[in-house]
Each structure stands twice: as C-alpha cells, then as structure tokens.
PDB file of N, CA and C in Angstrom:
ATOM      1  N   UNK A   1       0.841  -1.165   0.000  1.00  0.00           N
ATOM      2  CA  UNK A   1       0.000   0.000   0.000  1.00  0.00           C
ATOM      3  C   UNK A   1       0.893   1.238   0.000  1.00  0.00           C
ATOM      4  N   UNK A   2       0.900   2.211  -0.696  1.00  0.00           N
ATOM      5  CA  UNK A   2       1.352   3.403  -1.317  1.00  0.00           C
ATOM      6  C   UNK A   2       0.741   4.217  -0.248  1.00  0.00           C
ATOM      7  N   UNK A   3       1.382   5.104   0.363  1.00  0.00           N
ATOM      8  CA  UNK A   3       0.751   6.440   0.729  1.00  0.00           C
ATOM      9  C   UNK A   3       0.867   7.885  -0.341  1.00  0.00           C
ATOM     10  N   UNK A   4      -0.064   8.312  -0.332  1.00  0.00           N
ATOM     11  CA  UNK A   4      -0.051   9.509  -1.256  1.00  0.00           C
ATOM     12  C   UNK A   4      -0.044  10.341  -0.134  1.00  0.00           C
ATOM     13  N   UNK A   5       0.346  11.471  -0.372  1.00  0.00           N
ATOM     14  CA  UNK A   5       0.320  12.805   0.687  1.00  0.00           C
ATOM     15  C   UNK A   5      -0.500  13.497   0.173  1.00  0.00           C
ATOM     16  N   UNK A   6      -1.665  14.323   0.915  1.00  0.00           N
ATOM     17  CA  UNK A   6      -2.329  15.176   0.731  1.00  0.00           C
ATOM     18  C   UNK A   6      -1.852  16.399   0.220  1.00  0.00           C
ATOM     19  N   UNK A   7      -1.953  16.821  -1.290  1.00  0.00           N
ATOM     20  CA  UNK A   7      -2.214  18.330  -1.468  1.00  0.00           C
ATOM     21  C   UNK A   7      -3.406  19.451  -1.289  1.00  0.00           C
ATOM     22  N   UNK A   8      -2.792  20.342  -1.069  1.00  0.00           N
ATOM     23  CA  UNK A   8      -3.799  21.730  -0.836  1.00  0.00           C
ATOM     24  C   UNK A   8      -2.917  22.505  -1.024  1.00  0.00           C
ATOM     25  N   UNK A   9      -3.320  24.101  -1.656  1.00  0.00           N
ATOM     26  CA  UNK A   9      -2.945  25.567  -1.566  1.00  0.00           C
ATOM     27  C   UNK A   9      -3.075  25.836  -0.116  1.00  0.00           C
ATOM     28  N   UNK A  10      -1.866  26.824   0.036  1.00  0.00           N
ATOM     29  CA  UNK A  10      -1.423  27.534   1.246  1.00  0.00           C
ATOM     30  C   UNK A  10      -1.198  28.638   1.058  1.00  0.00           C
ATOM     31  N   UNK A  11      -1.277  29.675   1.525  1.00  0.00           N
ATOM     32  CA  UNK A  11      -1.685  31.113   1.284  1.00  0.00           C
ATOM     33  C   UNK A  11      -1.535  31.669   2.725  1.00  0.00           C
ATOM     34  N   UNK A  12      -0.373  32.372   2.590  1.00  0.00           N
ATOM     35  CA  UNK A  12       0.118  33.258   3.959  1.00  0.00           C
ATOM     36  C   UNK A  12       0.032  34.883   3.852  1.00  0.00           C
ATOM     37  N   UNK A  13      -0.667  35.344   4.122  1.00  0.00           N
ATOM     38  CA  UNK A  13      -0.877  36.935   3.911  1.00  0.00           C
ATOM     39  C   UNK A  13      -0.475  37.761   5.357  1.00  0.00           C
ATOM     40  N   UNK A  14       0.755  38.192   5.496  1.00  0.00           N
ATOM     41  CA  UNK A  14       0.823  39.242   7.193  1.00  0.00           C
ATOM     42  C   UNK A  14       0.474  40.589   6.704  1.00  0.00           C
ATOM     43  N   UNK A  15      -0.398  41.249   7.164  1.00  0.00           N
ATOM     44  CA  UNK A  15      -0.739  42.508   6.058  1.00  0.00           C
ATOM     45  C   UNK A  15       0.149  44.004   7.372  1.00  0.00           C
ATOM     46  N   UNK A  16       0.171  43.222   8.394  1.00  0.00           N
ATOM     47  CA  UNK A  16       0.332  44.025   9.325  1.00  0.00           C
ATOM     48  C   UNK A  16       2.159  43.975   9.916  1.00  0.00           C
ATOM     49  N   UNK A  17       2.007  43.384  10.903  1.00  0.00           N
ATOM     50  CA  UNK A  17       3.378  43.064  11.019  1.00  0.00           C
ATOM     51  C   UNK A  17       3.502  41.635  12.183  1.00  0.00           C
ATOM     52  N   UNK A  18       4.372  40.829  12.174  1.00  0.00           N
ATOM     53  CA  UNK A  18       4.975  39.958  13.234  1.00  0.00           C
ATOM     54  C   UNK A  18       6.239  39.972  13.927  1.00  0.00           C
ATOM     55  N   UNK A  19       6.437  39.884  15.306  1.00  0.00           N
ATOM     56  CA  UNK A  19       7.273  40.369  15.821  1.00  0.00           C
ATOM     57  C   UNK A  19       7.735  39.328  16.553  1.00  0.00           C
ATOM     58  N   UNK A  20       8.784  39.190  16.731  1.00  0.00           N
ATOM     59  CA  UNK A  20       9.679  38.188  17.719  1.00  0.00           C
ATOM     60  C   UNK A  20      10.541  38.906  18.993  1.00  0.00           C
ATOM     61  N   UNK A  21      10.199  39.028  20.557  1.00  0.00           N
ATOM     62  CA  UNK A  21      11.198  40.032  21.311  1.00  0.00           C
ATOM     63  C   UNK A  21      11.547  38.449  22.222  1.00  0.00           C
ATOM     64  N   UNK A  22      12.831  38.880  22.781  1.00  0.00           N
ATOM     65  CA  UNK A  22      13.516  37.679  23.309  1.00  0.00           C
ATOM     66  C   UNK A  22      14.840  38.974  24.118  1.00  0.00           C
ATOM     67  N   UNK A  23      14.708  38.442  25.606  1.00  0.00           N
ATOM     68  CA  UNK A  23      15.814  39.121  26.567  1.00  0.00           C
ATOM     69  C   UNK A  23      16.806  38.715  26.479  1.00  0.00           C
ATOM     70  N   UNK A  24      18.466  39.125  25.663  1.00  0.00           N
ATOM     71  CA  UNK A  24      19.260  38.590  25.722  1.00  0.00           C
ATOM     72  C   UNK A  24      19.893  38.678  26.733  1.00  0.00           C
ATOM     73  N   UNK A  25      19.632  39.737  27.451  1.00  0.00           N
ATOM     74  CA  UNK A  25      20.905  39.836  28.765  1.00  0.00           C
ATOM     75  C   UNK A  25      19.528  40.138  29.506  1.00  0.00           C
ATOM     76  N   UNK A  26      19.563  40.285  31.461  1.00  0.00           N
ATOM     77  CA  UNK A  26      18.990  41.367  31.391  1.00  0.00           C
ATOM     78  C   UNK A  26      18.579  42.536  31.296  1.00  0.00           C
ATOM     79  N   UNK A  27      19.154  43.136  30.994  1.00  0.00           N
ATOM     80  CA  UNK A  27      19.142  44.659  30.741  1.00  0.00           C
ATOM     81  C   UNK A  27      19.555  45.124  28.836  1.00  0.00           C
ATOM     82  N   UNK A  28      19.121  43.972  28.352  1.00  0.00           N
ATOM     83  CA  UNK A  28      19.317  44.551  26.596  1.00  0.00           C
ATOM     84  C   UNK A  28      18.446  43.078  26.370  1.00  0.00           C
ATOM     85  N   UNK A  29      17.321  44.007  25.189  1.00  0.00           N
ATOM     86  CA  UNK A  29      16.300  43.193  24.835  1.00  0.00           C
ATOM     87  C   UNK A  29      16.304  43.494  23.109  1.00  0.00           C
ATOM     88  N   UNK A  30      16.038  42.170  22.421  1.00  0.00           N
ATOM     89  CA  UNK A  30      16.357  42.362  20.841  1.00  0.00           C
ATOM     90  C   UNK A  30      14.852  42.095  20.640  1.00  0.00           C
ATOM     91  N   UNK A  31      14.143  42.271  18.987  1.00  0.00           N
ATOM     92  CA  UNK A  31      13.393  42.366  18.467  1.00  0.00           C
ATOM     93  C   UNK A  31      13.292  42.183  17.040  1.00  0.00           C
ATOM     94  N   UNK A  32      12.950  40.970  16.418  1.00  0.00           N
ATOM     95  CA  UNK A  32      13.465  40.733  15.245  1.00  0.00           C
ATOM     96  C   UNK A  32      11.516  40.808  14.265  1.00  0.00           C
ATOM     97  N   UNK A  33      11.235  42.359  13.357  1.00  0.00           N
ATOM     98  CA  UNK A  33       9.874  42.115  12.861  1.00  0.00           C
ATOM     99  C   UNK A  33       9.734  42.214  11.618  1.00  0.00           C
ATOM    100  N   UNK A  34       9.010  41.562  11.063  1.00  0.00           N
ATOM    101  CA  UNK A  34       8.685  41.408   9.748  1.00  0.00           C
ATOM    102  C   UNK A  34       7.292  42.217   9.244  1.00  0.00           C
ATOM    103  N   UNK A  35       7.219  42.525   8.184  1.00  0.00           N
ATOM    104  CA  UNK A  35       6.299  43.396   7.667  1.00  0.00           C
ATOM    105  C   UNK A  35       5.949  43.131   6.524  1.00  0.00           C
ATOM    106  N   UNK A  36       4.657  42.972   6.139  1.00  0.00           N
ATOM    107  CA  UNK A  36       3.847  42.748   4.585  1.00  0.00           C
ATOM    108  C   UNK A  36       4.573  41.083   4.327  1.00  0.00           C
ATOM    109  N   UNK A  37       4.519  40.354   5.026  1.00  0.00           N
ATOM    110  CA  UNK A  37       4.804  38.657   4.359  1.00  0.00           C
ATOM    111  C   UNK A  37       4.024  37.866   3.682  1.00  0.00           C
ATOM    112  N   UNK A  38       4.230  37.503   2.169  1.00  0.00           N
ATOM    113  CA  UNK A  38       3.127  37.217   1.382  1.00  0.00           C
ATOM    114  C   UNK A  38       4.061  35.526   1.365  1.00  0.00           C
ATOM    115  N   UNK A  39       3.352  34.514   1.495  1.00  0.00           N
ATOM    116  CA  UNK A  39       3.589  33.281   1.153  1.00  0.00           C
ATOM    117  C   UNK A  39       2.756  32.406   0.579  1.00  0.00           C
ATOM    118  N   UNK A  40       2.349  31.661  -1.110  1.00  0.00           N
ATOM    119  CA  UNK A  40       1.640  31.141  -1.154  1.00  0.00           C
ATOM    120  C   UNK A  40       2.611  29.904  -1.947  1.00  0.00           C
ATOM    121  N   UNK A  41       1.793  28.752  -2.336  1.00  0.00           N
ATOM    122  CA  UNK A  41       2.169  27.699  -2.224  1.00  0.00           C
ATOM    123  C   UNK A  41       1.454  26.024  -2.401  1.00  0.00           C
ATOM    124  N   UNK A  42       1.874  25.387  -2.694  1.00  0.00           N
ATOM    125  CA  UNK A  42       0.885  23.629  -2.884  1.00  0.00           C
ATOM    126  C   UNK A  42       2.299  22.619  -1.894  1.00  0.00           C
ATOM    127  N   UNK A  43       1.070  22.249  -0.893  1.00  0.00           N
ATOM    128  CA  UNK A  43       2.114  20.777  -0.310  1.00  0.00           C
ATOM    129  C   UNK A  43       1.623  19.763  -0.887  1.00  0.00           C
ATOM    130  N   UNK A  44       2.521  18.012  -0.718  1.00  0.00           N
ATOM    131  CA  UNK A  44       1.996  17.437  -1.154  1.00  0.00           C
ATOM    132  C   UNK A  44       3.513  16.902  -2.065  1.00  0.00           C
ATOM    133  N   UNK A  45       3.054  16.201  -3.166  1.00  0.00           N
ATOM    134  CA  UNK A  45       3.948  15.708  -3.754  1.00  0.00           C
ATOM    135  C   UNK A  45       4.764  16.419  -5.014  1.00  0.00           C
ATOM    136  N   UNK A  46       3.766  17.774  -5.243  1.00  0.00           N
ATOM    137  CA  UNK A  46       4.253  18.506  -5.583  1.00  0.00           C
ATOM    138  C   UNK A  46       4.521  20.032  -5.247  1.00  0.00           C
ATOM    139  N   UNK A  47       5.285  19.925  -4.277  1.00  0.00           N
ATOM    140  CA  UNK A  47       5.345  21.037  -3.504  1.00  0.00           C
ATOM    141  C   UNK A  47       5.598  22.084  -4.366  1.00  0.00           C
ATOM    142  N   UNK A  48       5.345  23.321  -4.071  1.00  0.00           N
ATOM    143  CA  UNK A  48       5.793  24.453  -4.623  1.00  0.00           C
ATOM    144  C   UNK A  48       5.748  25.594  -3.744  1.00  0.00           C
ATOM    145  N   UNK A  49       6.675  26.432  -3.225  1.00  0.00           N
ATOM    146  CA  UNK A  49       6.236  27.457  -2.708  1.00  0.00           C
ATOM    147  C   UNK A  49       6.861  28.982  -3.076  1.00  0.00           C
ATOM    148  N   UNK A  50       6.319  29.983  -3.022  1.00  0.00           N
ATOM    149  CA  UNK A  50       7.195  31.657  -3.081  1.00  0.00           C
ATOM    150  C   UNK A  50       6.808  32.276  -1.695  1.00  0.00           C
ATOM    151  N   UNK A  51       8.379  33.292  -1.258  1.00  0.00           N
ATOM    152  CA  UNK A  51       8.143  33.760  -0.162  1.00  0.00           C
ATOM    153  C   UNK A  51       8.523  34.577  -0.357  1.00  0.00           C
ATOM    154  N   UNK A  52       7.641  36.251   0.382  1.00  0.00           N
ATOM    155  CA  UNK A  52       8.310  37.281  -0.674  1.00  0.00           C
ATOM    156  C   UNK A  52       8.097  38.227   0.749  1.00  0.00           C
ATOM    157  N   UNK A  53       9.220  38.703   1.381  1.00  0.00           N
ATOM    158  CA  UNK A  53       9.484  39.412   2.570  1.00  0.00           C
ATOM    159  C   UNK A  53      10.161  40.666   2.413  1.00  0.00           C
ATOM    160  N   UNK A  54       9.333  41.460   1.973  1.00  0.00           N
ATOM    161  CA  UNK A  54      10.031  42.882   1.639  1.00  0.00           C
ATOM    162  C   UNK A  54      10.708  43.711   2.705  1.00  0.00           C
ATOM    163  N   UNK A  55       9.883  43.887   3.331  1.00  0.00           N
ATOM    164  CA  UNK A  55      10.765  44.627   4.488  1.00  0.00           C
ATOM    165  C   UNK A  55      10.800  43.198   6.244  1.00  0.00           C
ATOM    166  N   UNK A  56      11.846  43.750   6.838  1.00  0.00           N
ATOM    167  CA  UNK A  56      12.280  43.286   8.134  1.00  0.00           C
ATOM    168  C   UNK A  56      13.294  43.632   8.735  1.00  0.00           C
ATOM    169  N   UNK A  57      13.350  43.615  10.018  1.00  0.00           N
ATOM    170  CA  UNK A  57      14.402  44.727  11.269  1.00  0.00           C
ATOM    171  C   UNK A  57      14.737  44.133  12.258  1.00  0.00           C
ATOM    172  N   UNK A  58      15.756  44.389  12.416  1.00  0.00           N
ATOM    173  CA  UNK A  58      16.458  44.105  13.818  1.00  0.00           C
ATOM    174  C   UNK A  58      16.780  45.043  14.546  1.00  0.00           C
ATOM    175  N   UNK A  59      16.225  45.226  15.993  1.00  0.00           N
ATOM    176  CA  UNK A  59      16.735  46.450  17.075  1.00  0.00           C
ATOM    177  C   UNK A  59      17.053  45.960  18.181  1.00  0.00           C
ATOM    178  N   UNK A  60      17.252  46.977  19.235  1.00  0.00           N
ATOM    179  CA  UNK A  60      18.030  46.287  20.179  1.00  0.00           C
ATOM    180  C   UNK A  60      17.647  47.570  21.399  1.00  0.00           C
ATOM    181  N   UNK A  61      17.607  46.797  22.021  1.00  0.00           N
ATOM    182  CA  UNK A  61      16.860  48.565  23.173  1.00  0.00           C
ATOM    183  C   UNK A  61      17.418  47.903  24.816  1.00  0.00           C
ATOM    184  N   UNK A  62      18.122  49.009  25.189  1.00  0.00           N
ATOM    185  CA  UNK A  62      19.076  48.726  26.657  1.00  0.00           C
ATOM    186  C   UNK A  62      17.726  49.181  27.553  1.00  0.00           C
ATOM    187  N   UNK A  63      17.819  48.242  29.057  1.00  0.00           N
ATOM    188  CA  UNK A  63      16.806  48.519  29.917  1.00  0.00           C
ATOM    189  C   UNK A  63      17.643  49.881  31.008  1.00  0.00           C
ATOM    190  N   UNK A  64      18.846  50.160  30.536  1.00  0.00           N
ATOM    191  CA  UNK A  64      19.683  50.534  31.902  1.00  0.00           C
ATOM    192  C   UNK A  64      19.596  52.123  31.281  1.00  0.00           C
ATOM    193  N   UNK A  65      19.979  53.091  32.429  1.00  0.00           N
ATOM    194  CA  UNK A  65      20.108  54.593  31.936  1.00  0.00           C
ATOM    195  C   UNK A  65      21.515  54.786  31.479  1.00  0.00           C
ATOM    196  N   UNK A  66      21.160  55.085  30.149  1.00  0.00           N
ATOM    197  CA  UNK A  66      22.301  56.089  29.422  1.00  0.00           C
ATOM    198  C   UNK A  66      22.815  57.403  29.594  1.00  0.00           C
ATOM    199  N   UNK A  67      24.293  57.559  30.725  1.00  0.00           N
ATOM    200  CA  UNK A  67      24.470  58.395  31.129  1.00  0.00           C
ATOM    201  C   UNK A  67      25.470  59.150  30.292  1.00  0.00           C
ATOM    202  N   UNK A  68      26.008  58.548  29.659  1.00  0.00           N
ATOM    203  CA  UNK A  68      26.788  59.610  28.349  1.00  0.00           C
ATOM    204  C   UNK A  68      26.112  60.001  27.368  1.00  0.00           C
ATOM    205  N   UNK A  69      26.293  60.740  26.676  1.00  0.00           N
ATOM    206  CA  UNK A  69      25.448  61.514  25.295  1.00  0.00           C
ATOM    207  C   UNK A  69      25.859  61.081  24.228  1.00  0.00           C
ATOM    208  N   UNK A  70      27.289  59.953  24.268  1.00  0.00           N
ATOM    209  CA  UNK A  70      27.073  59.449  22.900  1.00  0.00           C
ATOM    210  C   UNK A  70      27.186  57.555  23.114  1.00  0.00           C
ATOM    211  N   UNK A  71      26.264  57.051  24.065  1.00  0.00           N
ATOM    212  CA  UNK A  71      25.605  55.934  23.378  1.00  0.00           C
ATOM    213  C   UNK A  71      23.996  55.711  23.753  1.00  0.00           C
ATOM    214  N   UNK A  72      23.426  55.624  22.395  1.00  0.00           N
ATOM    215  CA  UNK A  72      22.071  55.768  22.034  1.00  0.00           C
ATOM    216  C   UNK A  72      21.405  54.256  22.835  1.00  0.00           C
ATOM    217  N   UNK A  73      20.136  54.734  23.859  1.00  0.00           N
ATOM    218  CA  UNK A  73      19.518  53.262  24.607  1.00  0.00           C
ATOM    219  C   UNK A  73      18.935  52.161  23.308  1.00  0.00           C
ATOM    220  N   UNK A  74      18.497  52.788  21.943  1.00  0.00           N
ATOM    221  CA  UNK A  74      18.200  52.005  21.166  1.00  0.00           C
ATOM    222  C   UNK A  74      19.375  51.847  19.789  1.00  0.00           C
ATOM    223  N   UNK A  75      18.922  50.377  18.985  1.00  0.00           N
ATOM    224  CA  UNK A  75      19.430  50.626  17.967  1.00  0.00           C
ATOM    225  C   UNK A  75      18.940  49.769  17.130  1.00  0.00           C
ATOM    226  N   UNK A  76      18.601  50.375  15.595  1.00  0.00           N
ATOM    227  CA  UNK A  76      17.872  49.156  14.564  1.00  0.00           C
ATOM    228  C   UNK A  76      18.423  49.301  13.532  1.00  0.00           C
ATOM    229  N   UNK A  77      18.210  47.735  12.928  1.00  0.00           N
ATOM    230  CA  UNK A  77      18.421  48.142  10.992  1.00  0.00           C
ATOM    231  C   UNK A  77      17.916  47.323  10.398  1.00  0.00           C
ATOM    232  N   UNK A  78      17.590  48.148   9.528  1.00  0.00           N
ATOM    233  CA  UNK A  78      16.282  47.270   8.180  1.00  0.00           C
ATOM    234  C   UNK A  78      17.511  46.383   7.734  1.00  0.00           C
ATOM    235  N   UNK A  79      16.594  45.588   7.404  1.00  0.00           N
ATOM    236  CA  UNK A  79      17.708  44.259   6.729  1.00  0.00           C
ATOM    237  C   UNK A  79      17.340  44.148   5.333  1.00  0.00           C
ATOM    238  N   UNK A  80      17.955  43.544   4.479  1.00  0.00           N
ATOM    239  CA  UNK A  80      17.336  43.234   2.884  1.00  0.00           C
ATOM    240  C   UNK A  80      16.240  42.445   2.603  1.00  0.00           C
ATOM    241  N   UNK A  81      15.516  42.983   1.760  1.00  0.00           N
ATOM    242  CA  UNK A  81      14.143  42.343   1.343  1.00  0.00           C
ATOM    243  C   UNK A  81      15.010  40.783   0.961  1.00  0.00           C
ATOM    244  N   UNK A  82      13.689  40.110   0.869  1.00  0.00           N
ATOM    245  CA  UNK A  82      14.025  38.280   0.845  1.00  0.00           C
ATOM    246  C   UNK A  82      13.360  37.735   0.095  1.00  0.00           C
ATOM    247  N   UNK A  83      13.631  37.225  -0.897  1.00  0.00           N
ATOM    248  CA  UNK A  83      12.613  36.613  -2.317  1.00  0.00           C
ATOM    249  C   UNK A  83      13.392  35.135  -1.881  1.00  0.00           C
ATOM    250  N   UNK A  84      11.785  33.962  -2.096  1.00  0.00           N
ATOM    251  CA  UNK A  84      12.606  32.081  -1.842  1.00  0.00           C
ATOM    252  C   UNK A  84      11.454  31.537  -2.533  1.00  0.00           C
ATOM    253  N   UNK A  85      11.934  30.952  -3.794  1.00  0.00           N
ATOM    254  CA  UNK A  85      11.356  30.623  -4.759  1.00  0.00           C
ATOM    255  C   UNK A  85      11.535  28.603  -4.983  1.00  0.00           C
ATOM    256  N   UNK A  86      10.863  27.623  -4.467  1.00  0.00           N
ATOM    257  CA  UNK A  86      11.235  26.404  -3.970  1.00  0.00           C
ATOM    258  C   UNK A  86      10.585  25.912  -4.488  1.00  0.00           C
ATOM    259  N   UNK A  87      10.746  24.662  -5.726  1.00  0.00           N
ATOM    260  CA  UNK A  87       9.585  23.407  -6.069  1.00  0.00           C
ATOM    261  C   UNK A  87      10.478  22.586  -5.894  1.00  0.00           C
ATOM    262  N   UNK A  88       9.519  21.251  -5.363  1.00  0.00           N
ATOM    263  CA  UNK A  88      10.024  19.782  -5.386  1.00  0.00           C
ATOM    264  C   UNK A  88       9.048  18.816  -6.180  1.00  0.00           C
ATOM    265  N   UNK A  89       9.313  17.999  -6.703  1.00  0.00           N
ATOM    266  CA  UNK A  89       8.007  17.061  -7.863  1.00  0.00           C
ATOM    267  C   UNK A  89       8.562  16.167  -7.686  1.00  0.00           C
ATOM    268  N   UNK A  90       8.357  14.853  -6.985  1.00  0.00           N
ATOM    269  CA  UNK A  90       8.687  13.768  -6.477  1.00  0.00           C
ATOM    270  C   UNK A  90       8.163  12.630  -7.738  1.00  0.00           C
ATOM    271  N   UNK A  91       7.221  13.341  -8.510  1.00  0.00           N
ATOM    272  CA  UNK A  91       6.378  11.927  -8.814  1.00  0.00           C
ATOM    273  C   UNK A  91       7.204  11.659 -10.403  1.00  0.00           C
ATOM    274  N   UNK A  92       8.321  10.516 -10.157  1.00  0.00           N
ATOM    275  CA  UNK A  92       8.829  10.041 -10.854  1.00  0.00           C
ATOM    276  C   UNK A  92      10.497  10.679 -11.993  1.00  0.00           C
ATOM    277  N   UNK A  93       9.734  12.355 -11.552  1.00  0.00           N
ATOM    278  CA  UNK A  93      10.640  13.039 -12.506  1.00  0.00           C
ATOM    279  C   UNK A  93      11.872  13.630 -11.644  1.00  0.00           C
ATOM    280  N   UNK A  94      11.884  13.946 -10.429  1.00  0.00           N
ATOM    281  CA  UNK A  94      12.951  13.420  -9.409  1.00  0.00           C
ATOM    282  C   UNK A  94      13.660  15.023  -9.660  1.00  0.00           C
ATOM    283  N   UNK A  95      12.621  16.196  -9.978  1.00  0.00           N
ATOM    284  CA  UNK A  95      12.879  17.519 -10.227  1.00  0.00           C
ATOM    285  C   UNK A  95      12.912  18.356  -9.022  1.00  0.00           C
ATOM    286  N   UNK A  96      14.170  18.584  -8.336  1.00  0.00           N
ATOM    287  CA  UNK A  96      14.426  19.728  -7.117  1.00  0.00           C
ATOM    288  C   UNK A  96      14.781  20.983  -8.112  1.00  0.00           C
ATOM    289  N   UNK A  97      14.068  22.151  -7.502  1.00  0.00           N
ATOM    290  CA  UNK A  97      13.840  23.321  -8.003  1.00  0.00           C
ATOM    291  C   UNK A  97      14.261  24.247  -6.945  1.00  0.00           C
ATOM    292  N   UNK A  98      15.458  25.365  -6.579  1.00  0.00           N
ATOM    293  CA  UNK A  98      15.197  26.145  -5.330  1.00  0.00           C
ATOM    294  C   UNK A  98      15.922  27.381  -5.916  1.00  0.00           C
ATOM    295  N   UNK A  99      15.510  28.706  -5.437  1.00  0.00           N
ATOM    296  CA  UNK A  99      15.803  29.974  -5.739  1.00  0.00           C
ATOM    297  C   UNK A  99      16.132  31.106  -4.310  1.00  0.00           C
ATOM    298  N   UNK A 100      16.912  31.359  -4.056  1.00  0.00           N
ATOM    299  CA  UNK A 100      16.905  32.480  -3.116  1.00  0.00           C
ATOM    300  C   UNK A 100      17.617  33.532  -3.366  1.00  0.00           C
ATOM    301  N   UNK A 101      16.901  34.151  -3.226  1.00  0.00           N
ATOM    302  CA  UNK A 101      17.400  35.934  -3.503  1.00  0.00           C
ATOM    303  C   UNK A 101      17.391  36.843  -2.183  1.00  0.00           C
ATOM    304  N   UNK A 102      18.393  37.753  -1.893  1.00  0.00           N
ATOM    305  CA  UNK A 102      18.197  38.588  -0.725  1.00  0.00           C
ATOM    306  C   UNK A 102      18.639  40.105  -1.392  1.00  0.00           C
ATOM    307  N   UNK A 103      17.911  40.581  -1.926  1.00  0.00           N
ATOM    308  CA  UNK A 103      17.967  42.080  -2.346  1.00  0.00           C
ATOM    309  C   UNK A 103      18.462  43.106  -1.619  1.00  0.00           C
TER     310      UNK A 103
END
C-alpha cells in the first residue's frame, strides 16, 4: 500500500506586522519584525512554494540609563528584502527546483 500525501494551496498573507522580542541579557532586549509577508504555495507531492518578505528589522533597546550623550539606549536596521522561490516534484521526474534571492 502506497501512501499519497495530501495536497492543498497555502496562502500566507501578514498585512500588518509579526514580531519576535527575546531578553538577551537582562538589561538589553532584541526584536526581530517582519512586515507585509506574502507566502503562497501547494504541499503534497508537488510542492511548490514563493516567499516574498520585503521589508524586516532588527533592534536592540538597553533597559539601563544612558548616562553619556554618545551611546544611544536604542538601535535598529532594516535588513534586505528576501525573495525564496522552492519546487520539489517527487512523482517520478525526481525535479528539485530552489531559488533564493536577498535584495
């Protein structure tokens, strides 16, 4: 008996934003967020997916008082947009397909 894997379309729309915060020390906390993430896609045996992440940031914000005038309690930077372009087709033709781009 063969198992087949279920396909379906997958369709990821963040219209807003998602955010990841995590305490690295205590007193300095990072923040890694993403903005407008479009992902759509087929699982299954013929997978296919595009991931298209235009904007995303990394900052960094100290909990402690900054008593000199030249180091800033925060700090961020946009990172490069992210294009990931991936098919796999298992059924017989044994075709791996993968693309990544970081603009």
């Amino acid at each position: 008996m063969f198992y087949k894997p279920m396909e379906s379309p997958v369709s990821i729309l963040i219209q807003q934003s998602l955010s990841i915060t995590a305490a690295l020390l205590p007193s300095l906390q990072a923040q890694y967020k993403m903005d407008q993430v479009n992902s759509t896609g087929m699982t299954g045996s013929k997978a296919k997916f595009t991931i298209d992440l235009p904007h995303h940031s990394l900052s960094f914000t100290t909990k402690l008082q900054v008593t000199e005038a030249n180091l800033p309690s925060e700090a961020s930077i946009e990172l490069p947009q992210v294009h990931v372009s991936a098919e796999y087709i298992q059924d017989g033709s044994n075709s791996v397909e993968a693309q990544f781009a970081g603009m």
